[in-house]
C-alpha atoms as a PDB file:
ATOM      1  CA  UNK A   1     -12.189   7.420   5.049  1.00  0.00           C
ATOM      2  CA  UNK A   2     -11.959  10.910   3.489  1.00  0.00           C
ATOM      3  CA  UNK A   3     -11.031  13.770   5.415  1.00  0.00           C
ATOM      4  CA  UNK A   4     -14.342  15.257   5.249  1.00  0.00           C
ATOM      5  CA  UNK A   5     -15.176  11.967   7.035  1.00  0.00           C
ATOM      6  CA  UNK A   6     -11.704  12.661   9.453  1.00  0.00           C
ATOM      7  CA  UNK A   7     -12.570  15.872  10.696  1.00  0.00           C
ATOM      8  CA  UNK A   8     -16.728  15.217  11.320  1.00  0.00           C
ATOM      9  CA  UNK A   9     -14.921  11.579  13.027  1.00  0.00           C
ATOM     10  CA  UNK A  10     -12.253  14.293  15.465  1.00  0.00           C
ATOM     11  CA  UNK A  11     -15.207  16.695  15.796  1.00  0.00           C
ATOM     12  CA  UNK A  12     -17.240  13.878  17.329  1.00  0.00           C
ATOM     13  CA  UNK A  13     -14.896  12.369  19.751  1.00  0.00           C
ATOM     14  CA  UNK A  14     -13.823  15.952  21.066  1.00  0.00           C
ATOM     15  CA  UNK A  15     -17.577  16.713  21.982  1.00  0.00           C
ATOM     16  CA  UNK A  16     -17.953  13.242  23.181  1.00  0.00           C
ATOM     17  CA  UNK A  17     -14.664  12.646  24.842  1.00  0.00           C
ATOM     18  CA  UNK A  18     -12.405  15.853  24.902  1.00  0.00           C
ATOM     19  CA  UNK A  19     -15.158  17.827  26.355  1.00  0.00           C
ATOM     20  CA  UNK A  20     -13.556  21.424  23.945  1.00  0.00           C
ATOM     21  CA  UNK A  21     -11.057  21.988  21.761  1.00  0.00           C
ATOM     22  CA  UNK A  22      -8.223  23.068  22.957  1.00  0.00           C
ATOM     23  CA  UNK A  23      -7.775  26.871  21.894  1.00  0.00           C
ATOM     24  CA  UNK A  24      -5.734  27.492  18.541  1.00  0.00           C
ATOM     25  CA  UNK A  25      -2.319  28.508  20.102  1.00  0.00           C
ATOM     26  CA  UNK A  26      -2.615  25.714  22.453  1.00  0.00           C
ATOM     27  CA  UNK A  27      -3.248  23.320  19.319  1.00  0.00           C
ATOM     28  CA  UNK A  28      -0.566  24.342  17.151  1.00  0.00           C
ATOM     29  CA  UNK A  29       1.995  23.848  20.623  1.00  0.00           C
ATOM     30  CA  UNK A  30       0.633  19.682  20.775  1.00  0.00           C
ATOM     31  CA  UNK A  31       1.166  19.696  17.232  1.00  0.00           C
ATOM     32  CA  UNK A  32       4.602  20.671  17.626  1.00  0.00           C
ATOM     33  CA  UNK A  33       5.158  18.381  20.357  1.00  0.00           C
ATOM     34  CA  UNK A  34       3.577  15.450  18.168  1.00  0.00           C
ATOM     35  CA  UNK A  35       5.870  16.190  15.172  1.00  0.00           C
ATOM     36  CA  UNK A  36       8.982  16.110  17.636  1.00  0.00           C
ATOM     37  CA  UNK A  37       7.634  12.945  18.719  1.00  0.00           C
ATOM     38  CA  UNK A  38       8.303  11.489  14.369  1.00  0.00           C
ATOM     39  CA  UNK A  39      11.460  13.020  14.302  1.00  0.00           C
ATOM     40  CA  UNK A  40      12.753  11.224  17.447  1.00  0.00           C
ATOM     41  CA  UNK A  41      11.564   7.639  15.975  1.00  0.00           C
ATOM     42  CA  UNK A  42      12.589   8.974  12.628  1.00  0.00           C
ATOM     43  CA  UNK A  43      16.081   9.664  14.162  1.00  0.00           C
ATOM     44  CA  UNK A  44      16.645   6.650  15.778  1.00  0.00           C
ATOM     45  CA  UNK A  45      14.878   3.853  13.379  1.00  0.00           C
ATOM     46  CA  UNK A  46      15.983   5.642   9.938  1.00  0.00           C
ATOM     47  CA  UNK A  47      18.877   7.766  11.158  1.00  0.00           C
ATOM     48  CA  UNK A  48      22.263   7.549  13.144  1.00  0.00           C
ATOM     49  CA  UNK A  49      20.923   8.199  16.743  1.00  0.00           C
ATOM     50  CA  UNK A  50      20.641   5.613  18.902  1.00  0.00           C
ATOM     51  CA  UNK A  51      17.599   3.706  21.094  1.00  0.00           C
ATOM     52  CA  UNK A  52      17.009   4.868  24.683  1.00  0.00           C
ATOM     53  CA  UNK A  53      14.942   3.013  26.918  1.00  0.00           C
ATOM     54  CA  UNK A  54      12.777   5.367  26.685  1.00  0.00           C
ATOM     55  CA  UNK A  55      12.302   4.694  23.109  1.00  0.00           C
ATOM     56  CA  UNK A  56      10.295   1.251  23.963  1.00  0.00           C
ATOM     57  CA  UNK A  57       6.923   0.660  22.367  1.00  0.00           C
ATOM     58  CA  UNK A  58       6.495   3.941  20.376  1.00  0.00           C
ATOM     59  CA  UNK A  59       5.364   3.210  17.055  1.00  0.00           C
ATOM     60  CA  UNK A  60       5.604   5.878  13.911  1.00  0.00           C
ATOM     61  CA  UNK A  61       1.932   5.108  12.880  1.00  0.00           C
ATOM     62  CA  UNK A  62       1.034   5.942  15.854  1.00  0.00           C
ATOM     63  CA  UNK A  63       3.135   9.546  16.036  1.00  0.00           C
ATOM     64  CA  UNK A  64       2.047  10.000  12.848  1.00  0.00           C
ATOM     65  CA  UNK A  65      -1.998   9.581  13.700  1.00  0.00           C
ATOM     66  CA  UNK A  66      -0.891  12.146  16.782  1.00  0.00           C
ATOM     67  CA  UNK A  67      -0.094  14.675  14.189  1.00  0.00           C
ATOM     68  CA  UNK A  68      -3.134  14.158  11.946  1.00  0.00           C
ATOM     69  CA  UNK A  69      -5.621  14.057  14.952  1.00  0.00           C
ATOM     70  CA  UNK A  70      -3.991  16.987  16.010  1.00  0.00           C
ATOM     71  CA  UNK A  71      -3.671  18.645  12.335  1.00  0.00           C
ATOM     72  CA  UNK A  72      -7.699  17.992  11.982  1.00  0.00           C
ATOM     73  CA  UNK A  73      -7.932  19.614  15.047  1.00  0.00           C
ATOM     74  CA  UNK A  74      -7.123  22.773  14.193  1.00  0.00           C
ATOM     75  CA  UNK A  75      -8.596  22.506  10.601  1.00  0.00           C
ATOM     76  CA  UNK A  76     -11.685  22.087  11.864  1.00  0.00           C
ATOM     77  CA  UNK A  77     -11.490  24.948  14.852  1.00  0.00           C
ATOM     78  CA  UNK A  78     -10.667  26.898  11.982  1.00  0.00           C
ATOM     79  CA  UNK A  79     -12.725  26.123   9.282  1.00  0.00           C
ATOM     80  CA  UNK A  80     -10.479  24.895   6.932  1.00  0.00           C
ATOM     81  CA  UNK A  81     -12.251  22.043   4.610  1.00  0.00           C
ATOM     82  CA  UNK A  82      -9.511  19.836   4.424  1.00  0.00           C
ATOM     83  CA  UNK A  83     -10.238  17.619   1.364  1.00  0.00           C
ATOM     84  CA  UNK A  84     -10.357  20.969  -0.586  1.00  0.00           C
ATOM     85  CA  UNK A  85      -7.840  22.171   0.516  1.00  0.00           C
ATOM     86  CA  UNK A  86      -5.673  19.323  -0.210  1.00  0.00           C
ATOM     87  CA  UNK A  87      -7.706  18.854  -3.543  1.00  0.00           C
ATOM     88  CA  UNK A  88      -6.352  22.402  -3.839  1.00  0.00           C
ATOM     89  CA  UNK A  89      -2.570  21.876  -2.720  1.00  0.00           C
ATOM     90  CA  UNK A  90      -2.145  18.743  -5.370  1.00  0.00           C
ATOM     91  CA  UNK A  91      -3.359  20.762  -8.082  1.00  0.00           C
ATOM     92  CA  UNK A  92      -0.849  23.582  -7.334  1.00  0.00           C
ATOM     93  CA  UNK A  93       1.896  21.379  -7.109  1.00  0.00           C
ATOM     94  CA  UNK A  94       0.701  19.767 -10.272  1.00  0.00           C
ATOM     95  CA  UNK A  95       0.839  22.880 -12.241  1.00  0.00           C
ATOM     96  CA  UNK A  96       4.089  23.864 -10.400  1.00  0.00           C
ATOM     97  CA  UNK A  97       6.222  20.947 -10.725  1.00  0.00           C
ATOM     98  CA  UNK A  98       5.021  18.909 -13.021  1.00  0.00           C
ATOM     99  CA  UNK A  99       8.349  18.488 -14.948  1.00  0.00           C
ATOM    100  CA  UNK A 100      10.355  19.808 -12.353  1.00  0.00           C
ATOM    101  CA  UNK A 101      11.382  16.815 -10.661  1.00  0.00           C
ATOM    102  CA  UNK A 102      11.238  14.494 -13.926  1.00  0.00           C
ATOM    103  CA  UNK A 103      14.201  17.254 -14.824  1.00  0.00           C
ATOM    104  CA  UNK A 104      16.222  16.980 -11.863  1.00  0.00           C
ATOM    105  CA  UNK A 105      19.332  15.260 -12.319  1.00  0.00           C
ATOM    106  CA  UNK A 106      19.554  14.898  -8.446  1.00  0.00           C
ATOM    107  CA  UNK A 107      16.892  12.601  -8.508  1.00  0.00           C
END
């Protein structure tokens, strides 16, 4: 799937399903929420914190498909195209960093 395919895929099941978008502001609050939602797997399965009960049955795929469902969200209530815009990003940080990291003796 592309993400031209992504965001006409969200578009559909929030007319079919979700009725509106939520407004912008509203959006970029469940996004927030979603991303906390990663970093408390992240922090428990790859980091030093440990399991609650609570913890039981969430899955970081399926965190992770929170944010992007949410991210295409507000792409698309905004306009943004985001294959070209990504298309756009990559070639930035081509041009950018494109020995950067090769020269980084961190790495």
């Amino acid at each position: 799937m592309t993400l031209q395919e992504a965001q006409k895929k969200v578009d559909d099941w929030i007319k079919q399903y979700g009725v509106r978008y939520f407004n912008e502001m509203t959006n970029m609050a469940i996004l927030t929420e979603e991303v906390g939602e990663v970093a408390r797997i992240m922090a428990r399965e790859y980091g030093e914190q440990s399991k609650k009960k609570s913890d039981e049955g969430k899955e970081l795929g399926d965190e992770l498909a929170d944010v992007l469902f949410v991210l295409v969200c507000i792409a698309n209530q905004t306009g943004i195209d985001l294959q070209a815009a990504f298309e756009k990003n990559i070639e930035k940080k081509t041009q950018r960093d494109s020995t950067r990291h090769k020269e980084n003796d961190k790495l």
